[in-house]
C-alpha atoms as a PDB file:
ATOM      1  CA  UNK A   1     -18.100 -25.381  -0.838  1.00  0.00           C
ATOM      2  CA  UNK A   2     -18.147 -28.173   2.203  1.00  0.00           C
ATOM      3  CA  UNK A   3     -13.940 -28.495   1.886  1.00  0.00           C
ATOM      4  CA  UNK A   4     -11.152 -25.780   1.740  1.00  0.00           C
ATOM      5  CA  UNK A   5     -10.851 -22.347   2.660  1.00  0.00           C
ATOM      6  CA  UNK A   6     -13.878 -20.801   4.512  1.00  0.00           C
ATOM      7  CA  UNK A   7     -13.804 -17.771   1.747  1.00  0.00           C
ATOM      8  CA  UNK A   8     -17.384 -16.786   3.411  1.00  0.00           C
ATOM      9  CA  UNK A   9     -16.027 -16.377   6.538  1.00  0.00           C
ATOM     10  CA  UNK A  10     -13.344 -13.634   6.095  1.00  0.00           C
ATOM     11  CA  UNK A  11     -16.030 -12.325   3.773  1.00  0.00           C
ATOM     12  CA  UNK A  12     -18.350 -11.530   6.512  1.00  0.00           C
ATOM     13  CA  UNK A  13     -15.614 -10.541   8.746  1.00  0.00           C
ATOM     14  CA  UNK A  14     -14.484  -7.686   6.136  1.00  0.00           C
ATOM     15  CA  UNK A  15     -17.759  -7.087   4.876  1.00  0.00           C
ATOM     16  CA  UNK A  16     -19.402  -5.792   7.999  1.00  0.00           C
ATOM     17  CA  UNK A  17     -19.197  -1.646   7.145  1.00  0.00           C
ATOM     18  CA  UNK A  18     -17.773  -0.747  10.539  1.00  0.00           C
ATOM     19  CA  UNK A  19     -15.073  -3.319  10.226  1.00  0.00           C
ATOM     20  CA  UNK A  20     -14.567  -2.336   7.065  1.00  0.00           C
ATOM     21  CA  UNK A  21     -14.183   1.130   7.772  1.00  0.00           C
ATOM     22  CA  UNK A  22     -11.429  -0.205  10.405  1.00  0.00           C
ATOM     23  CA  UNK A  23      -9.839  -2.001   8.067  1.00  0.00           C
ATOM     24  CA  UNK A  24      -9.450   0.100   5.651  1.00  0.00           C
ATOM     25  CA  UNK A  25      -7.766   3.151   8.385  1.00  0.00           C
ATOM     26  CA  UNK A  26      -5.507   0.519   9.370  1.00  0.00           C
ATOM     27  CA  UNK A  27      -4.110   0.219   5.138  1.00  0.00           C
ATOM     28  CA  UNK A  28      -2.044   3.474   5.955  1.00  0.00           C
ATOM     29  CA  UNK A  29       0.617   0.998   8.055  1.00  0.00           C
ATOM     30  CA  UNK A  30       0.117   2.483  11.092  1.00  0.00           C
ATOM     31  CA  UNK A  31      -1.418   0.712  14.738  1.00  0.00           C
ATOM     32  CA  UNK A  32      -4.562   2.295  15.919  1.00  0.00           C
ATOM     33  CA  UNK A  33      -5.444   2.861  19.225  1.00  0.00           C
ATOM     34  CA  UNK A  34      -9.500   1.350  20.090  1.00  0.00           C
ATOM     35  CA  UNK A  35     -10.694   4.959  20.303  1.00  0.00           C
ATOM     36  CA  UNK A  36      -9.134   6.041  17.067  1.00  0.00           C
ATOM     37  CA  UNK A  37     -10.154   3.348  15.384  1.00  0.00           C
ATOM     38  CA  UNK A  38     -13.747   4.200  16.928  1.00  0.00           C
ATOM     39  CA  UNK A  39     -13.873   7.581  15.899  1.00  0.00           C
ATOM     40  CA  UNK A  40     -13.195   5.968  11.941  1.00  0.00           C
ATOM     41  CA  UNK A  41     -15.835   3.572  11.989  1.00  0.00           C
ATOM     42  CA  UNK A  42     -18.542   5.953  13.122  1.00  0.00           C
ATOM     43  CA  UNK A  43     -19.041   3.334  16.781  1.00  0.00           C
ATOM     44  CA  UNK A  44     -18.831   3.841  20.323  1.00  0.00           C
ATOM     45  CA  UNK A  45     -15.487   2.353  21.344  1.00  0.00           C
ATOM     46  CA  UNK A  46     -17.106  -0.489  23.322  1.00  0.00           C
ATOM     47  CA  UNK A  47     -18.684  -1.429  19.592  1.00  0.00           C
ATOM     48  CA  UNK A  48     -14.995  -1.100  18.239  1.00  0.00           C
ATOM     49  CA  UNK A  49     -13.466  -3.534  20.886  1.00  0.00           C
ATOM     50  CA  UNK A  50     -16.252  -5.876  19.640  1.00  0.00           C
ATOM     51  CA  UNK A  51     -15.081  -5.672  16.026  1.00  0.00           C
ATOM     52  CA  UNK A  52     -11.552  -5.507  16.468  1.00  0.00           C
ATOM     53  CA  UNK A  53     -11.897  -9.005  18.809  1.00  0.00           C
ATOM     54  CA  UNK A  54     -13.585 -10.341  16.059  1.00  0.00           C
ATOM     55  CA  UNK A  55     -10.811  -9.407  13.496  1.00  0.00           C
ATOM     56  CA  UNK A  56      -8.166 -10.730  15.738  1.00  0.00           C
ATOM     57  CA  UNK A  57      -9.593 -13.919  16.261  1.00  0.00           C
ATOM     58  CA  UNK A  58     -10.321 -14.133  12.336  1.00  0.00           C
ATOM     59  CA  UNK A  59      -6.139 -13.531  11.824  1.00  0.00           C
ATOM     60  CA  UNK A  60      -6.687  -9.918   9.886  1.00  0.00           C
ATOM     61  CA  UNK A  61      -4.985  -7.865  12.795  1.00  0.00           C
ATOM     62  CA  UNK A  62      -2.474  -8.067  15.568  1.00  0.00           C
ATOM     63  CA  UNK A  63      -2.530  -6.187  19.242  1.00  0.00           C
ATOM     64  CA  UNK A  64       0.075  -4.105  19.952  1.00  0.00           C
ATOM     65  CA  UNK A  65       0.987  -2.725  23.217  1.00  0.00           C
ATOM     66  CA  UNK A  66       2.993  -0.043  24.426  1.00  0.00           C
ATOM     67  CA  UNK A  67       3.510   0.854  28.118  1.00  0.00           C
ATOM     68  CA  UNK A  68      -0.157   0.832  29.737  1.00  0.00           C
ATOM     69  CA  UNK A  69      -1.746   1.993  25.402  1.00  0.00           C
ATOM     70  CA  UNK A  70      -2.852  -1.287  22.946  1.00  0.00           C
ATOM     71  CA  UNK A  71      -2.865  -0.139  19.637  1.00  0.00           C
ATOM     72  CA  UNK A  72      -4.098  -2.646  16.598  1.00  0.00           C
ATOM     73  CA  UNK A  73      -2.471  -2.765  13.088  1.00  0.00           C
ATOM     74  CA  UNK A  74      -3.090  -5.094   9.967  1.00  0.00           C
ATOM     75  CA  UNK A  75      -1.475  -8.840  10.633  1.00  0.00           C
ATOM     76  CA  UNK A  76       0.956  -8.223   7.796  1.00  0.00           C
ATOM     77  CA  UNK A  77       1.384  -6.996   3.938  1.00  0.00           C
ATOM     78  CA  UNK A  78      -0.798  -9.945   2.606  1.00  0.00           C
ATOM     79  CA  UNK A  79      -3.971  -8.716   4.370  1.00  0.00           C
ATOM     80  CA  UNK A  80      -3.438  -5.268   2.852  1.00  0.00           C
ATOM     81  CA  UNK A  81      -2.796  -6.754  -0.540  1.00  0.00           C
ATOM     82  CA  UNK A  82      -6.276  -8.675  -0.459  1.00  0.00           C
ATOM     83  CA  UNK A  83      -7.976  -5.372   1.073  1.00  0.00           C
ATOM     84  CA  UNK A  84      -6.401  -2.713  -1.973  1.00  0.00           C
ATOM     85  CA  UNK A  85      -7.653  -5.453  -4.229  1.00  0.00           C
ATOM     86  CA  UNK A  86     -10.889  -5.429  -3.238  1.00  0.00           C
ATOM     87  CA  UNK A  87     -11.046  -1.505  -2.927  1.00  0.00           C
ATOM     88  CA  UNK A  88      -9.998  -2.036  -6.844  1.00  0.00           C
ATOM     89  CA  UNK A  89     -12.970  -4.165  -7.125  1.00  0.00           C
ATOM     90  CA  UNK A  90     -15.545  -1.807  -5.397  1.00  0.00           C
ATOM     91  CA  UNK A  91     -14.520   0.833  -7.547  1.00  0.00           C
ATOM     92  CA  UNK A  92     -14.197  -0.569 -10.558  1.00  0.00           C
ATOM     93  CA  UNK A  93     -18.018  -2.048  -9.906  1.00  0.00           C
ATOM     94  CA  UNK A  94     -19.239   1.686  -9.351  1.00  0.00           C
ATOM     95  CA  UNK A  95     -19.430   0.898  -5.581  1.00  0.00           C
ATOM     96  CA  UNK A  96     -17.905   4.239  -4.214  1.00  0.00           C
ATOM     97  CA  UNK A  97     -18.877   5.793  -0.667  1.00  0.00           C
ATOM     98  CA  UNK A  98     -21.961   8.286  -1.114  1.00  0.00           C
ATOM     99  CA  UNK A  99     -19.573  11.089   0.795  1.00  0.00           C
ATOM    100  CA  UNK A 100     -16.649  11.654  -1.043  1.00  0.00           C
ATOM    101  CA  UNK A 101     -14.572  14.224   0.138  1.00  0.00           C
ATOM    102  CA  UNK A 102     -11.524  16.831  -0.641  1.00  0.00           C
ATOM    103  CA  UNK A 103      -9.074  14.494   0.240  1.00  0.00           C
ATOM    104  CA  UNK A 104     -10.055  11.889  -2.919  1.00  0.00           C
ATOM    105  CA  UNK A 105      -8.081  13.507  -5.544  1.00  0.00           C
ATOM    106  CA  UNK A 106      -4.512  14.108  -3.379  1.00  0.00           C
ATOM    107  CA  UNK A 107      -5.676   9.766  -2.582  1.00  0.00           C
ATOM    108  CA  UNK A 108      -5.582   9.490  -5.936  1.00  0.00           C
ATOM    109  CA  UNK A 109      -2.535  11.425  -6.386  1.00  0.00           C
ATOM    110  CA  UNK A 110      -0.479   9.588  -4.186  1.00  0.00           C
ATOM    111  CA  UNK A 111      -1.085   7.357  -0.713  1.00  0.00           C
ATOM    112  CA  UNK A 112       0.288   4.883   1.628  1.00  0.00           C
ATOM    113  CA  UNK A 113      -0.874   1.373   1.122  1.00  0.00           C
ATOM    114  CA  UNK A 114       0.032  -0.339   4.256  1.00  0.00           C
ATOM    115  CA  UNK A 115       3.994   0.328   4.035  1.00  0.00           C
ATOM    116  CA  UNK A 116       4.580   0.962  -0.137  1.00  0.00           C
ATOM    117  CA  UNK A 117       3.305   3.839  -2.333  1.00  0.00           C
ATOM    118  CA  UNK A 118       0.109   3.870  -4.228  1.00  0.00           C
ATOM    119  CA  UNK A 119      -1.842   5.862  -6.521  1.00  0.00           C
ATOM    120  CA  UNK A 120      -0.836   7.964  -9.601  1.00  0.00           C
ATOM    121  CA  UNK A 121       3.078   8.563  -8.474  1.00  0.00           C
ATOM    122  CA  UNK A 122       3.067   4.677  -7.324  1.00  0.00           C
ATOM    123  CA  UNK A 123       2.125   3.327 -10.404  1.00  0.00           C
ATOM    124  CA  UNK A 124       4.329   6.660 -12.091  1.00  0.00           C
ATOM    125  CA  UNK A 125       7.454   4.844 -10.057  1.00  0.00           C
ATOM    126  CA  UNK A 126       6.794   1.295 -10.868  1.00  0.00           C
ATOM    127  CA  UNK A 127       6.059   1.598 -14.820  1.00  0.00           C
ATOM    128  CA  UNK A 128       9.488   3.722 -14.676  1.00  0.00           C
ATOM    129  CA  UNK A 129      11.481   0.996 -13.300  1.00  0.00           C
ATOM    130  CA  UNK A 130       9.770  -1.558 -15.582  1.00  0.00           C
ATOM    131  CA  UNK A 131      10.370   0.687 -18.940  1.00  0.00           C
ATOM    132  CA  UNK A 132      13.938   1.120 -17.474  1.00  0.00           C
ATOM    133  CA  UNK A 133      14.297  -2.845 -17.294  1.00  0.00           C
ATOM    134  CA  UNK A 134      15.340  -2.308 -13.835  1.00  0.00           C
ATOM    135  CA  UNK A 135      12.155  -4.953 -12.272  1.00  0.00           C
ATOM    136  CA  UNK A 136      11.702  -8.269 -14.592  1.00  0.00           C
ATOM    137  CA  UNK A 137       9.547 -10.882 -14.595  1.00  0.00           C
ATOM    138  CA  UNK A 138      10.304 -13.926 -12.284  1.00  0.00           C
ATOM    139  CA  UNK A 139       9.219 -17.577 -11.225  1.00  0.00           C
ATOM    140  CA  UNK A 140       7.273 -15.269  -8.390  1.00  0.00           C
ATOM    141  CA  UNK A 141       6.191 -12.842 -10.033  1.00  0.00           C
ATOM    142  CA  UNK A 142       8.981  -9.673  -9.656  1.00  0.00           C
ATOM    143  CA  UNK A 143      12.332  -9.584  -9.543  1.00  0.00           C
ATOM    144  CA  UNK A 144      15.396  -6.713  -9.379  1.00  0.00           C
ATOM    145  CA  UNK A 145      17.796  -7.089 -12.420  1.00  0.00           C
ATOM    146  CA  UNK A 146      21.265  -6.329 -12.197  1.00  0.00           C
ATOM    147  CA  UNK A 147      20.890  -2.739 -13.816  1.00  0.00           C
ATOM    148  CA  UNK A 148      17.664  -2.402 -11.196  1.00  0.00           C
ATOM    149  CA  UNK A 149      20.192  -3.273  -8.577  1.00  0.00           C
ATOM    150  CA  UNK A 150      22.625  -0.824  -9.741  1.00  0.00           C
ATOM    151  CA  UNK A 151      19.748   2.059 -10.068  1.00  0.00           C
ATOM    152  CA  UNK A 152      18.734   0.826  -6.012  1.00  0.00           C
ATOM    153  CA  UNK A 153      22.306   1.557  -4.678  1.00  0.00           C
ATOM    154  CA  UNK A 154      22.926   4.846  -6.279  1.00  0.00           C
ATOM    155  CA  UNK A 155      19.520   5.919  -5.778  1.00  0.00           C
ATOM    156  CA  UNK A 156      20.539   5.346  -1.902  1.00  0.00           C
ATOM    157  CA  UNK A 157      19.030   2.365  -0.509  1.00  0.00           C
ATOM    158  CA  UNK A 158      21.405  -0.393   1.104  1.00  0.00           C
ATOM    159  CA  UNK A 159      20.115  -3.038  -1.187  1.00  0.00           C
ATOM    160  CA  UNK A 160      22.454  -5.944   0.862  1.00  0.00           C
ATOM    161  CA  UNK A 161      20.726  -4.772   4.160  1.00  0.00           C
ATOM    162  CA  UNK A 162      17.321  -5.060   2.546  1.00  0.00           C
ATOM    163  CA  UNK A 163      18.176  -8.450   1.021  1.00  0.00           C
ATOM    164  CA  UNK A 164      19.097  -9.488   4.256  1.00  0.00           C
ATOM    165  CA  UNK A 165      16.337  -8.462   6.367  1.00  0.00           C
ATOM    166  CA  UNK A 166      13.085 -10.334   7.436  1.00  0.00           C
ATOM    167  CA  UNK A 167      10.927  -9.963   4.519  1.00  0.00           C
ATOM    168  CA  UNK A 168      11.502 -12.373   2.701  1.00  0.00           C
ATOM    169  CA  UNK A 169      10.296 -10.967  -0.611  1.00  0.00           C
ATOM    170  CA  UNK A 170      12.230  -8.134  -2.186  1.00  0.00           C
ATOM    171  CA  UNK A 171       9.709  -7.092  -5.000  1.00  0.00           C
ATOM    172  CA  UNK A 172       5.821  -7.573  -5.501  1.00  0.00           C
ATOM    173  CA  UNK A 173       3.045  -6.055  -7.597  1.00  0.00           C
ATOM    174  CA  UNK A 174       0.602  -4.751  -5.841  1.00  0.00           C
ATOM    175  CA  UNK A 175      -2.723  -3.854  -7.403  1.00  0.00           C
ATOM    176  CA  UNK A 176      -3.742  -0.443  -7.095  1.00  0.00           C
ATOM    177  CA  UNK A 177      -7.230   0.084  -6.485  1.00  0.00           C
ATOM    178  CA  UNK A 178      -7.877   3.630  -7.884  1.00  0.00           C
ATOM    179  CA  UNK A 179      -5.567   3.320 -11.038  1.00  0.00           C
ATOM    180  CA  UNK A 180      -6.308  -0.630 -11.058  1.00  0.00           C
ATOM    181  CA  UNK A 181      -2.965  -1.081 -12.441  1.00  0.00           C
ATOM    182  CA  UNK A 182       0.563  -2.554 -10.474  1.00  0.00           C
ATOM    183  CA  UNK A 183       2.157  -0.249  -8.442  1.00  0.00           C
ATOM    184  CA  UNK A 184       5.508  -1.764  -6.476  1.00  0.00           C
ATOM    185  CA  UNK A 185       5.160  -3.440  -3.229  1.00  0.00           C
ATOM    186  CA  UNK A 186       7.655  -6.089  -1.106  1.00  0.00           C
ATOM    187  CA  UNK A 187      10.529  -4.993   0.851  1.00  0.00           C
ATOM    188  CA  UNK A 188      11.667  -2.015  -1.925  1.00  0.00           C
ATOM    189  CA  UNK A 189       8.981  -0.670  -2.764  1.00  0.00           C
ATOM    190  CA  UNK A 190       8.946  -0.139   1.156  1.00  0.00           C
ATOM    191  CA  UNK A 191      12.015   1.184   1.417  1.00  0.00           C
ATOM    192  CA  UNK A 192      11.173   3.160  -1.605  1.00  0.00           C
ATOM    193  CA  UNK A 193       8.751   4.775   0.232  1.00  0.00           C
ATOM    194  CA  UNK A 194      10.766   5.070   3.404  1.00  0.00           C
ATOM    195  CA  UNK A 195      13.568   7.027   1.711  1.00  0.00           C
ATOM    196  CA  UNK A 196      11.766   9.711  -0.323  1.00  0.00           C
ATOM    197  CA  UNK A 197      10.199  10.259   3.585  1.00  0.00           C
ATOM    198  CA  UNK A 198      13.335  10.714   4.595  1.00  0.00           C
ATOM    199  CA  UNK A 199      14.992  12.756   1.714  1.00  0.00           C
ATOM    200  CA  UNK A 200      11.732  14.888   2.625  1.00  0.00           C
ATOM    201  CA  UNK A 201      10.544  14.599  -0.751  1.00  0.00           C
ATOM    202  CA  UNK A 202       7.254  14.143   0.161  1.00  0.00           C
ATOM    203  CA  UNK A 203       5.264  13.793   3.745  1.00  0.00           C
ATOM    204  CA  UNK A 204       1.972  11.965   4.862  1.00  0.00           C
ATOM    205  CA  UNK A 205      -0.820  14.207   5.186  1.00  0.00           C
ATOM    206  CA  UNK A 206      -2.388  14.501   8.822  1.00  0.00           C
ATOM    207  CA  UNK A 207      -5.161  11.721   9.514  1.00  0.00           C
ATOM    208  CA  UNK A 208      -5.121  10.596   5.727  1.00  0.00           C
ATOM    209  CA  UNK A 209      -3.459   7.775   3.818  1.00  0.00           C
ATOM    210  CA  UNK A 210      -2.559  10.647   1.295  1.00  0.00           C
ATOM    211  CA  UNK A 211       1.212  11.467   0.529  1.00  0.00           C
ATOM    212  CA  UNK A 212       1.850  15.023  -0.326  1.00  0.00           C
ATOM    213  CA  UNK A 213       4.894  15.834  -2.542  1.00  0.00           C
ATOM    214  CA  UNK A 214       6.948  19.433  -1.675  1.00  0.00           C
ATOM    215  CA  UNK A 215       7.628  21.266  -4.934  1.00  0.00           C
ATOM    216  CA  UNK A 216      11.420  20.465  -4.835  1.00  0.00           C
ATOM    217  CA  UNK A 217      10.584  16.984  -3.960  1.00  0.00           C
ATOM    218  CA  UNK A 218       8.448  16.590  -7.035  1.00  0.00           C
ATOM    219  CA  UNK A 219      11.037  17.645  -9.209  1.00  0.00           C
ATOM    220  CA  UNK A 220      13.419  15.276  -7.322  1.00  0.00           C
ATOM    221  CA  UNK A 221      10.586  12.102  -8.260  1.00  0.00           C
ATOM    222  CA  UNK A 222      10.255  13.275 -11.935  1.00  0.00           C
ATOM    223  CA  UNK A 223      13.906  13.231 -12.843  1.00  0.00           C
ATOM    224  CA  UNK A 224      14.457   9.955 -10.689  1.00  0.00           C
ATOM    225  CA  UNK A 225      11.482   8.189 -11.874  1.00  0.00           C
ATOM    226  CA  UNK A 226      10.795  10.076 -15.924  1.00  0.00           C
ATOM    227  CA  UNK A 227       7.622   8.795 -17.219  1.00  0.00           C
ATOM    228  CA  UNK A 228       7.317   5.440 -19.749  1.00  0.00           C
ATOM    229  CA  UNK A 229       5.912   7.712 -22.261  1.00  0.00           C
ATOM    230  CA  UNK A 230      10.305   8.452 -22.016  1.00  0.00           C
ATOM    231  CA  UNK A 231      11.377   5.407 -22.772  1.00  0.00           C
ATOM    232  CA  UNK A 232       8.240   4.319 -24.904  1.00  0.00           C
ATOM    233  CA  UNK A 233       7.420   7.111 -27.042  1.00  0.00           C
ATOM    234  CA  UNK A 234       4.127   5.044 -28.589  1.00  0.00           C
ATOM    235  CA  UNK A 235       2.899   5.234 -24.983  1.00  0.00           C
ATOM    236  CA  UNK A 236       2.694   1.784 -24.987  1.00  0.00           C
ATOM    237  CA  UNK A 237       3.075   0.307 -21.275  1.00  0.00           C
ATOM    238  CA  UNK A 238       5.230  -2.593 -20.914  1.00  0.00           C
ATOM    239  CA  UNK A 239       4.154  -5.717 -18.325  1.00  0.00           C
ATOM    240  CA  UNK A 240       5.784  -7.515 -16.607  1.00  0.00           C
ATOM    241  CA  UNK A 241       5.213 -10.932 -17.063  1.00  0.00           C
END
């Protein structure tokens, strides 16, 4: 391909397994320090500065600093959304890491990806709101409807503070890479995530990406989001678009 997009480029730049490995500890939203993001890609942190200046310069993360600490974090929701999609692709192509652990099942379960839910309960959330018809198809993709809007603001979210903030999109699919189905991302399915944090609902598990629920907060997500099977009693799954 001698004109366009240099695909092969960002390829190698992700493709590289320690960078990779970065990349991917980066997807739970939160900046890194160099040694922490070291100590995930298996490299001395003198190796890691070496990646992580080559991922800067390639546009796929941002420096952060704080007093005399740098931290790194993913240069925005798009990266993520091309990284979870190619997670999708590695699994679904039997490519899975030769070491998987105890934590793979609660990842499954439930997980940050980069700022929204993911996993089983993501995709449990967004296939709710669809069968509800509170998210609708739209010239981009996603939109709110009015009832969807109505849900938002008694469910507790300031929906004219959201609307008004910086992102500029409000709803987005994001592909989930273990269910390899949508699960909601954009500015509410952030602040989503952000409010069932703070209703204490659930809580991020120490030095994962997983999301555990507490009893009483799965109960909460249940009645708030019921399952399609609900509303669809086939079990058929409605799209979309």
């Amino acid at each position: 391909m001698k004109e366009g997009p240099d695909l092969a480029r960002i390829a190698a730049l992700i493709g590289e397994p320690a960078r990779a490995n970065i990349l991917t500890a980066l997807m739970a939203g939160r900046a890194l320090t160099v040694t922490e993001l070291a100590a995930e890609a298996g490299v001395t942190v003198q190796t890691a500065s070496g990646h992580l200046a080559r991922l800067e310069e390639g546009g796929l993360v941002v420096p952060r600093r704080s007093g005399r600490h740098k931290y790194f974090a993913l240069r925005g929701g798009e990266v993520a959304r091309v990284l979870e999609a190619l997670l999708g692709l590695a699994a679904a192509r039997g490519h899975l890491r030769s070491r998987p652990g105890p934590r793979d099942p609660s990842l499954r379960a439930a997980r940050v990806c980069y700022d929204h839910m993911a996993g089983e309960a993501g995709i449990r959330l967004y296939d709710s709101l669809l069968a509800r018809g509170f998210l609708g198809p739209a010239p981009e993709g996603l939109a709110l409807t009015d009832a969807g809007a109505t849900f938002v603001t008694s469910f507790g979210i300031d929906l004219a503070a959201l609307r008004a903030g910086r992102r500029r999109v409000l709803c987005r699919d994001c592909l989930d890479w273990s269910e390899r189905r949508s699960h909601l991302a954009g500015a509410l399915g952030r602040a989503m995530l952000d409010h069932m944090l703070g209703l204490a609902w659930l809580h991020r598990v120490e030095g994962s990406r997983a999301l555990r629920f507490t009893p009483a907060g799965r109960r909460a997500f249940d009645a708030a989001f019921p399952p399609v099977e609900d509303w669809f009693p086939e079990g058929s799954t409605p799209q979309a678009a």
